[in-house]
N, C-alpha and C. Protein backbone atom coordinates (compact mmCIF):
# COMPACT_ATOMS: atom_id res chain seq x y z
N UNK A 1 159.23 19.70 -37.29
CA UNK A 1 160.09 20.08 -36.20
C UNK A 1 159.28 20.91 -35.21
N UNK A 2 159.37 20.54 -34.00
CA UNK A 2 158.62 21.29 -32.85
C UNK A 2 159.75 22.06 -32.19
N UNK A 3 158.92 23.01 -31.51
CA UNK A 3 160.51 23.90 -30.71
C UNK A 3 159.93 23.69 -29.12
N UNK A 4 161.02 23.22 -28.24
CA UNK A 4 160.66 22.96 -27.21
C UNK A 4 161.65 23.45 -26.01
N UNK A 5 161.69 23.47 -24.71
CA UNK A 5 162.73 23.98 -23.88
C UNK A 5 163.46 22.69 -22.94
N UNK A 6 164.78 23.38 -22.83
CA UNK A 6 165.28 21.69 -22.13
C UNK A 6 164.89 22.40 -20.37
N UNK A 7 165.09 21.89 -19.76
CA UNK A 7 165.30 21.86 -18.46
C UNK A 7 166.24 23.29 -18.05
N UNK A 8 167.04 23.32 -18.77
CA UNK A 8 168.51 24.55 -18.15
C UNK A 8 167.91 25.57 -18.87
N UNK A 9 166.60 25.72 -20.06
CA UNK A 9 166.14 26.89 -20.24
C UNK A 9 167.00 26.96 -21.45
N UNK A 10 167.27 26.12 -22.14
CA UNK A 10 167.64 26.25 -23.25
C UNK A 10 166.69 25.84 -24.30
N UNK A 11 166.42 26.51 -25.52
CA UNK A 11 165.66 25.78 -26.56
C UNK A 11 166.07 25.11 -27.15
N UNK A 12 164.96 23.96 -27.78
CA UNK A 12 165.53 23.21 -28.34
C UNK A 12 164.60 22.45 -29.70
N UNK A 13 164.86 22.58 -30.84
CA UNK A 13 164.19 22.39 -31.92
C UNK A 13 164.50 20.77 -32.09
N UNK A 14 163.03 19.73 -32.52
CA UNK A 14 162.89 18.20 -32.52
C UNK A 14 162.11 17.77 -33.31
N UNK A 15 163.06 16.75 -33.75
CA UNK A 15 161.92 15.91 -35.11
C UNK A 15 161.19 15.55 -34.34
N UNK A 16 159.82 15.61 -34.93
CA UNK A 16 159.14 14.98 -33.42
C UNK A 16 158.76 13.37 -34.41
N UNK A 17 158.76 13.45 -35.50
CA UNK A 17 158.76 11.90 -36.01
C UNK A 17 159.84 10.81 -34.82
N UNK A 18 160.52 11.77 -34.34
CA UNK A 18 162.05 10.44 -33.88
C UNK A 18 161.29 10.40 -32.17
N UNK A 19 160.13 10.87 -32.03
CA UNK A 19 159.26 10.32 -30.39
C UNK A 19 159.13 9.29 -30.68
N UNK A 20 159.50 8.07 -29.54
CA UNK A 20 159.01 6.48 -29.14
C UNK A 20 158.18 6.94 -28.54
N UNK A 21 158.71 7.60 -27.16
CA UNK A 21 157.37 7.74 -26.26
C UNK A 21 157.45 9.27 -25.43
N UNK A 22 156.45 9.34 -24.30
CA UNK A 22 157.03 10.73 -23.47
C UNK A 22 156.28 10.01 -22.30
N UNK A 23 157.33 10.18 -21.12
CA UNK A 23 157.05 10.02 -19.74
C UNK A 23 156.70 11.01 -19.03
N UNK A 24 155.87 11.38 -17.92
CA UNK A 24 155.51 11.86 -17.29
C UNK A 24 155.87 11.66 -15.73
N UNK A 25 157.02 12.03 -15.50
CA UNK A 25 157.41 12.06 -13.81
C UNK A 25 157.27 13.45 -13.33
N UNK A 26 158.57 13.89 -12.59
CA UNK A 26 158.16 15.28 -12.32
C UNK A 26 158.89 16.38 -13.40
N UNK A 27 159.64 15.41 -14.00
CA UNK A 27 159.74 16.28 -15.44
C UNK A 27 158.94 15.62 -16.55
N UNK A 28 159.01 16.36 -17.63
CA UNK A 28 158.37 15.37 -18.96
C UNK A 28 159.70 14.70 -19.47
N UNK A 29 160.13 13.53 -20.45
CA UNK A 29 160.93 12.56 -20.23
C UNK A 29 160.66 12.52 -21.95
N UNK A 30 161.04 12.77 -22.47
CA UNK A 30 161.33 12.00 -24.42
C UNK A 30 162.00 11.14 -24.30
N UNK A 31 161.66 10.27 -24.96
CA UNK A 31 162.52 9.25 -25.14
C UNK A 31 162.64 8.74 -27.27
N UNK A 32 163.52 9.30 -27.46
CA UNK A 32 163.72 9.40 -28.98
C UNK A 32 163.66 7.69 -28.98
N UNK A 33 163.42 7.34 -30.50
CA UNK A 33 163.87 5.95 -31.90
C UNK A 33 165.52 5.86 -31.52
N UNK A 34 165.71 6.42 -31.17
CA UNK A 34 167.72 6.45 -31.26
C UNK A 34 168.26 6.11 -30.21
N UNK A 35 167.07 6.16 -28.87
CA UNK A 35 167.55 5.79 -27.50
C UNK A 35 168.02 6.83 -26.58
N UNK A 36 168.38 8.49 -27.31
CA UNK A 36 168.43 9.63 -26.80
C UNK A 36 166.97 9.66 -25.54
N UNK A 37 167.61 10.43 -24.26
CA UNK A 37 166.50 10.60 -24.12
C UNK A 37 166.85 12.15 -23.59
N UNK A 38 165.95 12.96 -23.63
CA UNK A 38 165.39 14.41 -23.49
C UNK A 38 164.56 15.01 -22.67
N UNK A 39 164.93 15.58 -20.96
CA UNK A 39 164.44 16.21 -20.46
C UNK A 39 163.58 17.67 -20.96
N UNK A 40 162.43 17.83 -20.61
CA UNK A 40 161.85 19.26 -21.28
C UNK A 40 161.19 19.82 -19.93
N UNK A 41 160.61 21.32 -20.43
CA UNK A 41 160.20 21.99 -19.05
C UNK A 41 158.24 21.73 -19.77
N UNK A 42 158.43 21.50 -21.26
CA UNK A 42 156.52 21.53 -21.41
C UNK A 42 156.51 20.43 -21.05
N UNK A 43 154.83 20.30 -20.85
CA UNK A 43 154.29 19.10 -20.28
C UNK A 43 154.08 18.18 -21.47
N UNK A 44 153.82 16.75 -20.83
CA UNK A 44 153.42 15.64 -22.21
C UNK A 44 152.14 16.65 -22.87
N UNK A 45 151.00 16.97 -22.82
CA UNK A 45 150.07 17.66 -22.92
C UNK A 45 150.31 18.68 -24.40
N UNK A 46 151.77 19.27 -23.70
CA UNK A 46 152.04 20.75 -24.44
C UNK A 46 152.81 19.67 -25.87
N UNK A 47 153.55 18.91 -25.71
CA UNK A 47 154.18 18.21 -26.68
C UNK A 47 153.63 17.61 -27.70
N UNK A 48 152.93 17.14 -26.97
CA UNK A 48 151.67 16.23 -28.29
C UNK A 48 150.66 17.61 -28.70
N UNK A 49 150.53 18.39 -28.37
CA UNK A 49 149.82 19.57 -28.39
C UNK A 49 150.96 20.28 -29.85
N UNK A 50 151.51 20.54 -30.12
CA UNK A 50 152.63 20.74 -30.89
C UNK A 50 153.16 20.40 -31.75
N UNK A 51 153.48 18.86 -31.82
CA UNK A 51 153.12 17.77 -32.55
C UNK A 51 152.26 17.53 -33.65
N UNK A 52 151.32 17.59 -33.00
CA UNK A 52 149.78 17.64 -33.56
C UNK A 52 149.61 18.81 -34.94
N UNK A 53 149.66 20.11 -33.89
CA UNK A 53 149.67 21.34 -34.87
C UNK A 53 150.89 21.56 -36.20
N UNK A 54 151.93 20.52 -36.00
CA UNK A 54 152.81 20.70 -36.95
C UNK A 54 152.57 19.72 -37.72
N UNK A 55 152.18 18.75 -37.84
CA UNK A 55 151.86 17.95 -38.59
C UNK A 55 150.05 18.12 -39.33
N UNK A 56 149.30 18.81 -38.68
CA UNK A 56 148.32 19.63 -39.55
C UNK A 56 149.16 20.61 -40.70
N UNK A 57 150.10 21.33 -40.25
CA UNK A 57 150.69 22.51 -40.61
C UNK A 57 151.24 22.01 -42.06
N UNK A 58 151.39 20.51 -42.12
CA UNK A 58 152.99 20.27 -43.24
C UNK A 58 152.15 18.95 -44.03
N UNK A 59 150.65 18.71 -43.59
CA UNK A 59 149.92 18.24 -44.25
C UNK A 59 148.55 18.72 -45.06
N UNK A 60 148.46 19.73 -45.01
CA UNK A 60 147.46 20.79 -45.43
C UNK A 60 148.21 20.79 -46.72
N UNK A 61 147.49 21.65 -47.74
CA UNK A 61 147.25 21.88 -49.30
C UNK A 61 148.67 23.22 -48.85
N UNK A 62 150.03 22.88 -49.68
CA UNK A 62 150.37 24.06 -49.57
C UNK A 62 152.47 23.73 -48.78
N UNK A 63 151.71 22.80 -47.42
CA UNK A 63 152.34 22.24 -46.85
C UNK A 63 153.22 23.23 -45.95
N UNK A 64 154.65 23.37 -45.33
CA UNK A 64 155.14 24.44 -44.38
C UNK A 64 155.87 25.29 -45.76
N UNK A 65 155.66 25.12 -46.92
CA UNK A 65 156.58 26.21 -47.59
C UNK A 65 155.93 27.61 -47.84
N UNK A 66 156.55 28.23 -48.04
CA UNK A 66 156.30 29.96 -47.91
C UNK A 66 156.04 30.48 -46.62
N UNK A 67 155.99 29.80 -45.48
CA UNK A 67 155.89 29.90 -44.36
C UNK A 67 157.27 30.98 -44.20
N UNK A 68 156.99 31.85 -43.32
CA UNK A 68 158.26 33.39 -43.01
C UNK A 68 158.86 32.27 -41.97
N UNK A 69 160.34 31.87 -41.62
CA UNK A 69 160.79 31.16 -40.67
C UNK A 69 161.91 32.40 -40.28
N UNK A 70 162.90 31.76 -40.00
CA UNK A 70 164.09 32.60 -38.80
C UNK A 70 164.89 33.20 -40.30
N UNK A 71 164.36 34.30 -40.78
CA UNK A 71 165.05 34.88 -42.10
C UNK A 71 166.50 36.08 -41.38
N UNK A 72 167.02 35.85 -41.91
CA UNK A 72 168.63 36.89 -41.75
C UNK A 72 167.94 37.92 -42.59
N UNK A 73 167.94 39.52 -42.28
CA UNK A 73 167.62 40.08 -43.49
C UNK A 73 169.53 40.81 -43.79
N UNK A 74 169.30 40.65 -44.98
CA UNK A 74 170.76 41.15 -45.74
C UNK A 74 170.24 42.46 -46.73
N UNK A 75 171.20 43.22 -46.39
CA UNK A 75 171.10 44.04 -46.73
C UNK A 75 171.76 44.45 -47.89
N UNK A 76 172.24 44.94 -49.28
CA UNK A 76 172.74 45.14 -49.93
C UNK A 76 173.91 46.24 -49.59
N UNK A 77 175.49 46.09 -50.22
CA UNK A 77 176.24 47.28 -49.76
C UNK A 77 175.53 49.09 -50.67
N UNK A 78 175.72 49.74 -50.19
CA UNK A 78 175.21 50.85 -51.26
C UNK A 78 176.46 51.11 -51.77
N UNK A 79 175.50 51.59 -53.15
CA UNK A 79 176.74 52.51 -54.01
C UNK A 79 177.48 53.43 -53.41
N UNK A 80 178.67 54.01 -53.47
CA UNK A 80 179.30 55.48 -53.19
C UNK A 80 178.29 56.31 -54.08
N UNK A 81 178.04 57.71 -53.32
CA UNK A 81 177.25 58.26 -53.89
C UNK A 81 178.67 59.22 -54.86
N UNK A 82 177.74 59.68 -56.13
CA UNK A 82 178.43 59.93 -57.51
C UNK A 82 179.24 59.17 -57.77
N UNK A 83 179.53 57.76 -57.77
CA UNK A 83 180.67 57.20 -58.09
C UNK A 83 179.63 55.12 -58.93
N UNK A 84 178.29 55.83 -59.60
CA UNK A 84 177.65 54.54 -60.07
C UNK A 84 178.13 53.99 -61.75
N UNK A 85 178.27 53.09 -61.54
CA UNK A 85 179.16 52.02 -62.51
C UNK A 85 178.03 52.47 -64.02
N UNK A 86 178.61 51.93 -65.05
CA UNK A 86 177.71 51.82 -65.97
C UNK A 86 177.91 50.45 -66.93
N UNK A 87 176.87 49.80 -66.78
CA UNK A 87 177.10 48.55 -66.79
C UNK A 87 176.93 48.11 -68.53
N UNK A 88 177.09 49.11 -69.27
CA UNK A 88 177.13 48.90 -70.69
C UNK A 88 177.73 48.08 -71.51
């Protein structure tokens, strides 16, 4: 998955396996396997540039796991203080 920006400045995360092709007008132009097609603000350049590095990334010894991604940290509730259970 590559992360990329649409046009309105929104992000937008893409299989990039599902690229047929990318056009180059005065926007860059995806054109998904599905027939979707996808305005972006990176260039063809930056896409295949991206592409590239993620698919080194998830083919290397190891692959994308243990990789730190978009983690929630959760926090545990605390105990009431003087008031801890005994779990006997």
């Amino acid at each position: 998955m590559i992360r990329l920006t649409r046009l309105n400045r929104m992000p937008l995360v893409l299989n990039s396996d599902l690229i047929e092709h990318i056009d180059v007008t005065p926007d860059t132009v995806i054109t998904l396997t599905t027939g979707q097609i996808l305005r972006v603000r990176e260039c063809a350049d930056e896409v295949v540039r991206r592409v590239v590095e993620y698919r080194r990334r998830v083919n290397q010894p190891g692959g994308i796991e243990g990789e730190a991604g978009c983690q929630e940290e959760v926090s545990e509730p605390a105990e009431p203080s003087g008031q801890q259970q005994d779990l006997d």
